[in-house]
Protein backbone atom coordinates (compact mmCIF):
# COMPACT_ATOMS: atom_id res chain seq x y z
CA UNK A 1 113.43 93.70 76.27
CA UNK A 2 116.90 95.39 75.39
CA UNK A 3 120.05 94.18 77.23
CA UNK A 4 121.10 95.82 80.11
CA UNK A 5 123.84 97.83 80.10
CA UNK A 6 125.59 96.79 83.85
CA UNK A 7 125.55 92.95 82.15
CA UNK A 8 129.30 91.60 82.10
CA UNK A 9 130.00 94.14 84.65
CA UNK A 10 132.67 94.04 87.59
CA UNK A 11 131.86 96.55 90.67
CA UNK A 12 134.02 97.45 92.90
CA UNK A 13 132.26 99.71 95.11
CA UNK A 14 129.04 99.91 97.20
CA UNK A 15 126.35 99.87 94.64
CA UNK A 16 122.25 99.82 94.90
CA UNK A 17 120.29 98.43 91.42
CA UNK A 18 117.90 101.49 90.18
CA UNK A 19 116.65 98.14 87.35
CA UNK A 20 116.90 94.89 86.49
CA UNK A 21 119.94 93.97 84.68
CA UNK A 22 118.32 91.10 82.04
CA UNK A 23 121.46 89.67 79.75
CA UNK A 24 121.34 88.18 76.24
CA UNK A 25 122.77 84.88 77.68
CA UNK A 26 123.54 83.74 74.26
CA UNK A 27 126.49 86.31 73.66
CA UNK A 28 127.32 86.85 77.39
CA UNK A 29 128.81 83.26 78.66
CA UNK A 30 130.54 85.04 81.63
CA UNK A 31 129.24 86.64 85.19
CA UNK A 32 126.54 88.73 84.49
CA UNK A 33 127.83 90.64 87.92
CA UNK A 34 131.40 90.38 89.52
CA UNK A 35 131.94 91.67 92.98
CA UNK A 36 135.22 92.76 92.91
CA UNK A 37 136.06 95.11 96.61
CA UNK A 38 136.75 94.13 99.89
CA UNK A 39 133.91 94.79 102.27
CA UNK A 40 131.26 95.96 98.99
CA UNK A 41 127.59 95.33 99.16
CA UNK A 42 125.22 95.37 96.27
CA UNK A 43 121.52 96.23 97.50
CA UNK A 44 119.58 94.54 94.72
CA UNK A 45 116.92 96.75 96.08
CA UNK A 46 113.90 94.49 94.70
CA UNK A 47 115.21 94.05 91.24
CA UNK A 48 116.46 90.84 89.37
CA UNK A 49 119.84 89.80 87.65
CA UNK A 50 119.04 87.06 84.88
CA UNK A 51 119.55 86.03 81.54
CA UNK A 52 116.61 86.93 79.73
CA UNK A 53 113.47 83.92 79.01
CA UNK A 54 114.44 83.99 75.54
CA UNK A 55 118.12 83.45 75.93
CA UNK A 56 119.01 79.37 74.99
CA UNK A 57 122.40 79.76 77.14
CA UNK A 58 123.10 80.29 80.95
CA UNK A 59 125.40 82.20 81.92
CA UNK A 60 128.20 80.66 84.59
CA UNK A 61 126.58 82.67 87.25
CA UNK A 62 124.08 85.74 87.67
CA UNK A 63 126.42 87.37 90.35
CA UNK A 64 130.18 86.58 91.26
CA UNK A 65 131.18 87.00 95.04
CA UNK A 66 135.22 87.53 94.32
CA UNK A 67 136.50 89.28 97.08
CA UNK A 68 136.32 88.92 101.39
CA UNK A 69 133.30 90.41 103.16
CA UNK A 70 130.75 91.54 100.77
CA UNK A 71 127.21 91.45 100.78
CA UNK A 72 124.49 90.87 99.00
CA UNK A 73 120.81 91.54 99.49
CA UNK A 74 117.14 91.88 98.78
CA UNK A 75 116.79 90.69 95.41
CA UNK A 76 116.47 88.05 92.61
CA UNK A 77 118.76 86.31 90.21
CA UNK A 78 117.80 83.74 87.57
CA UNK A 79 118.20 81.81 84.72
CA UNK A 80 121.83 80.94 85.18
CA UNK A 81 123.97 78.55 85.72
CA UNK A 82 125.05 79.22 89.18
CA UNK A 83 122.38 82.15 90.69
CA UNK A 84 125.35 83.31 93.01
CA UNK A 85 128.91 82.01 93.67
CA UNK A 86 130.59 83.09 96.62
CA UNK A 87 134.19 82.13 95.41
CA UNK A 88 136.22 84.79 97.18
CA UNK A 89 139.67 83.76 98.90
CA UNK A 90 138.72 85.24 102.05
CA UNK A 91 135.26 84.39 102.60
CA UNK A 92 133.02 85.79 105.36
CA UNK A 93 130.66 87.16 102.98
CA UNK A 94 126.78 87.05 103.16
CA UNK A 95 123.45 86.74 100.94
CA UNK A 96 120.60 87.97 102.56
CA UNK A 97 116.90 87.99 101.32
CA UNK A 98 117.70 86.76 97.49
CA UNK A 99 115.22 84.64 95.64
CA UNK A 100 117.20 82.50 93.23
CA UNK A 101 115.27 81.52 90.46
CA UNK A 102 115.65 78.65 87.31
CA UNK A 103 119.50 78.19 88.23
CA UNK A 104 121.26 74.83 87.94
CA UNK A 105 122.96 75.32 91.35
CA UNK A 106 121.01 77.91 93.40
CA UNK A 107 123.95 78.84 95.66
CA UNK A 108 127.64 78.30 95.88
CA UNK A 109 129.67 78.23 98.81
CA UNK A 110 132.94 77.86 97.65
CA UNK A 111 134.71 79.98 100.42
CA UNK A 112 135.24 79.81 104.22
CA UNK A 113 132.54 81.82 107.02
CA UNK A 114 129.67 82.23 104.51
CA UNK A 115 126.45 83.08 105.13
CA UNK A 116 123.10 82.78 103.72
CA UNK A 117 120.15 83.97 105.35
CA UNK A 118 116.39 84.59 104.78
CA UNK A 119 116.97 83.27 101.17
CA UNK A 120 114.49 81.28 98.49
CA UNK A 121 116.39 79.20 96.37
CA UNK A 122 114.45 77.37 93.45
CA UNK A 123 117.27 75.21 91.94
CA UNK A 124 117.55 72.36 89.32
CA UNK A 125 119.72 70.19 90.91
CA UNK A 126 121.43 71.79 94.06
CA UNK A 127 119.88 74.02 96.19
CA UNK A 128 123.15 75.35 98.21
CA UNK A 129 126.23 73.48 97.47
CA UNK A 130 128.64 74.02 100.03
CA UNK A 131 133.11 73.33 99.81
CA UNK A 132 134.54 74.97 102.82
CA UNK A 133 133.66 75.34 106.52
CA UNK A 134 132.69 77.94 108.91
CA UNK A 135 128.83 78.48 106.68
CA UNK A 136 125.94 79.40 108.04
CA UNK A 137 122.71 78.87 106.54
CA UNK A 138 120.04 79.66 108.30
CA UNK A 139 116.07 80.70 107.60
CA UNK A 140 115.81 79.48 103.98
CA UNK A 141 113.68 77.78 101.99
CA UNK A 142 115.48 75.78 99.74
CA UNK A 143 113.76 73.57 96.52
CA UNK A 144 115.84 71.19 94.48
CA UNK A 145 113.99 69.79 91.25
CA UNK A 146 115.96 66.75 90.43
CA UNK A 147 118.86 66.72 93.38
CA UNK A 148 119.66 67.77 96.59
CA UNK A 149 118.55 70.57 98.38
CA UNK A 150 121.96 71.33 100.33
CA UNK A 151 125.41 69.47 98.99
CA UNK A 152 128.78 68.92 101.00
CA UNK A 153 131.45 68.63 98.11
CA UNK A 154 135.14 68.06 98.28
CA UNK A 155 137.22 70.78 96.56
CA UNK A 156 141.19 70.51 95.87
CA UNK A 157 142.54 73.46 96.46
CA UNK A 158 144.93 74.66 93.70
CA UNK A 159 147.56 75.90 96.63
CA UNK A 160 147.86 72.85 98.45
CA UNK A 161 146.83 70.41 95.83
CA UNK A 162 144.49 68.41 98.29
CA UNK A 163 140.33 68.17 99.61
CA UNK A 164 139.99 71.15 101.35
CA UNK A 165 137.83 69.63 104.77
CA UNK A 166 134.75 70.87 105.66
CA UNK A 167 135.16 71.04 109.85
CA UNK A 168 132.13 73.10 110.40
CA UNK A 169 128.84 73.93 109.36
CA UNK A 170 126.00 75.30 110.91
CA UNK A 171 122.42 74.75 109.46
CA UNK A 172 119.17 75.95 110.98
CA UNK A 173 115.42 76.35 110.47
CA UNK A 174 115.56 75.58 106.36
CA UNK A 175 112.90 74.33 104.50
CA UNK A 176 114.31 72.19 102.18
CA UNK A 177 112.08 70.43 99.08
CA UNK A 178 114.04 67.82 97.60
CA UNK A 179 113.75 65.20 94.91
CA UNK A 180 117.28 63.60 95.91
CA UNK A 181 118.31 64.01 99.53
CA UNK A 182 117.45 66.87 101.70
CA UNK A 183 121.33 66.90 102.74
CA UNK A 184 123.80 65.44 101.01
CA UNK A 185 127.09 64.48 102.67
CA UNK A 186 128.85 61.72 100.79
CA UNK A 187 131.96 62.21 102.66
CA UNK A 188 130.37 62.10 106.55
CA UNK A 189 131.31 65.49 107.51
């Protein structure tokens, strides 16, 4: 299978997948996929983002959320690293009906107001591993190989040089596999 031709791409505009995008993971070490526009959403309509089986790298992540209020939906990513970071300043974006395959870290909420619906995450060690409040994950079904199926992690946050606090999160009817715990909160929030 050739590489696809949208891998290392950044998209900045409303965009629905007409194929898989499969990346040579062993020459592309960055996002297969960066979101890059306010308010964007990429319809994966049925169609995968991955490294390809035969790659012996990850990438850092299949898909990139970078900017406030984007969207992403009814697909798969796999074989990465991270299967989708939500790492925009802004937050208040959503993943919606995405299977996340052979990733490390299925999800990533690194932003404020997430959310992540109607998802299946098959992840390594962390099934959704959330740093900010305001998430909602709700309607998934979350597996975690060899950790936790959802993580509450302290970030510092390069602005004010502390732990960003995690006030609020709301979690409802998961299914959550786990081989560590099924929620992991080592700092009580």
């Amino acid at each position: 299978t050739s590489t696809s031709p949208l891998c290392n791409s950044i998209i900045e505009a409303d965009t629905t997948l007409s194929e898989d995008v499969r990346c040579n993971c062993d020459t592309v070490s960055s996002p297969l996929i960066t979101l890059q526009a306010v308010g964007m959403t990429l319809d994966m309509n049925g169609y995968t983002v991955k490294c390809m089986d035969s790659s012996t790298t990850k990438a850092e992540a299949c898909i990139i959320v970078a900017y406030k209020w984007t969207t992403v939906k009814n697909g798969a990513v796999g074989n990465c690293d991270v299967g989708i970071a939500m790492e925009s300043l802004g937050g208040g974006n959503t993943v919606d009906t995405v299977a996340v395959k052979d990733s490390t870290v299925g999800i990533h909420v690194l932003s404020r107001d997430n959310v992540v619906l109607h998802s299946t995450i098959d992840a390594k060690e962390v099934g959704i591993k959330i740093e900010n409040s305001g998430a909602l994950i709700e309607g998934n079904d979350v597996d975690s190989q060899e950790g936790h199926g959802i993580e509450f992690v302290e970030h510092i946050t390069e602005e004010k040089g502390r732990a960003a606090v995690i006030a609020s999160v709301d979690i409802i009817d998961n299914t959550i596999h786990h081989e560590g715990k099924c929620i992991f909160n080592p700092a009580n929030y």
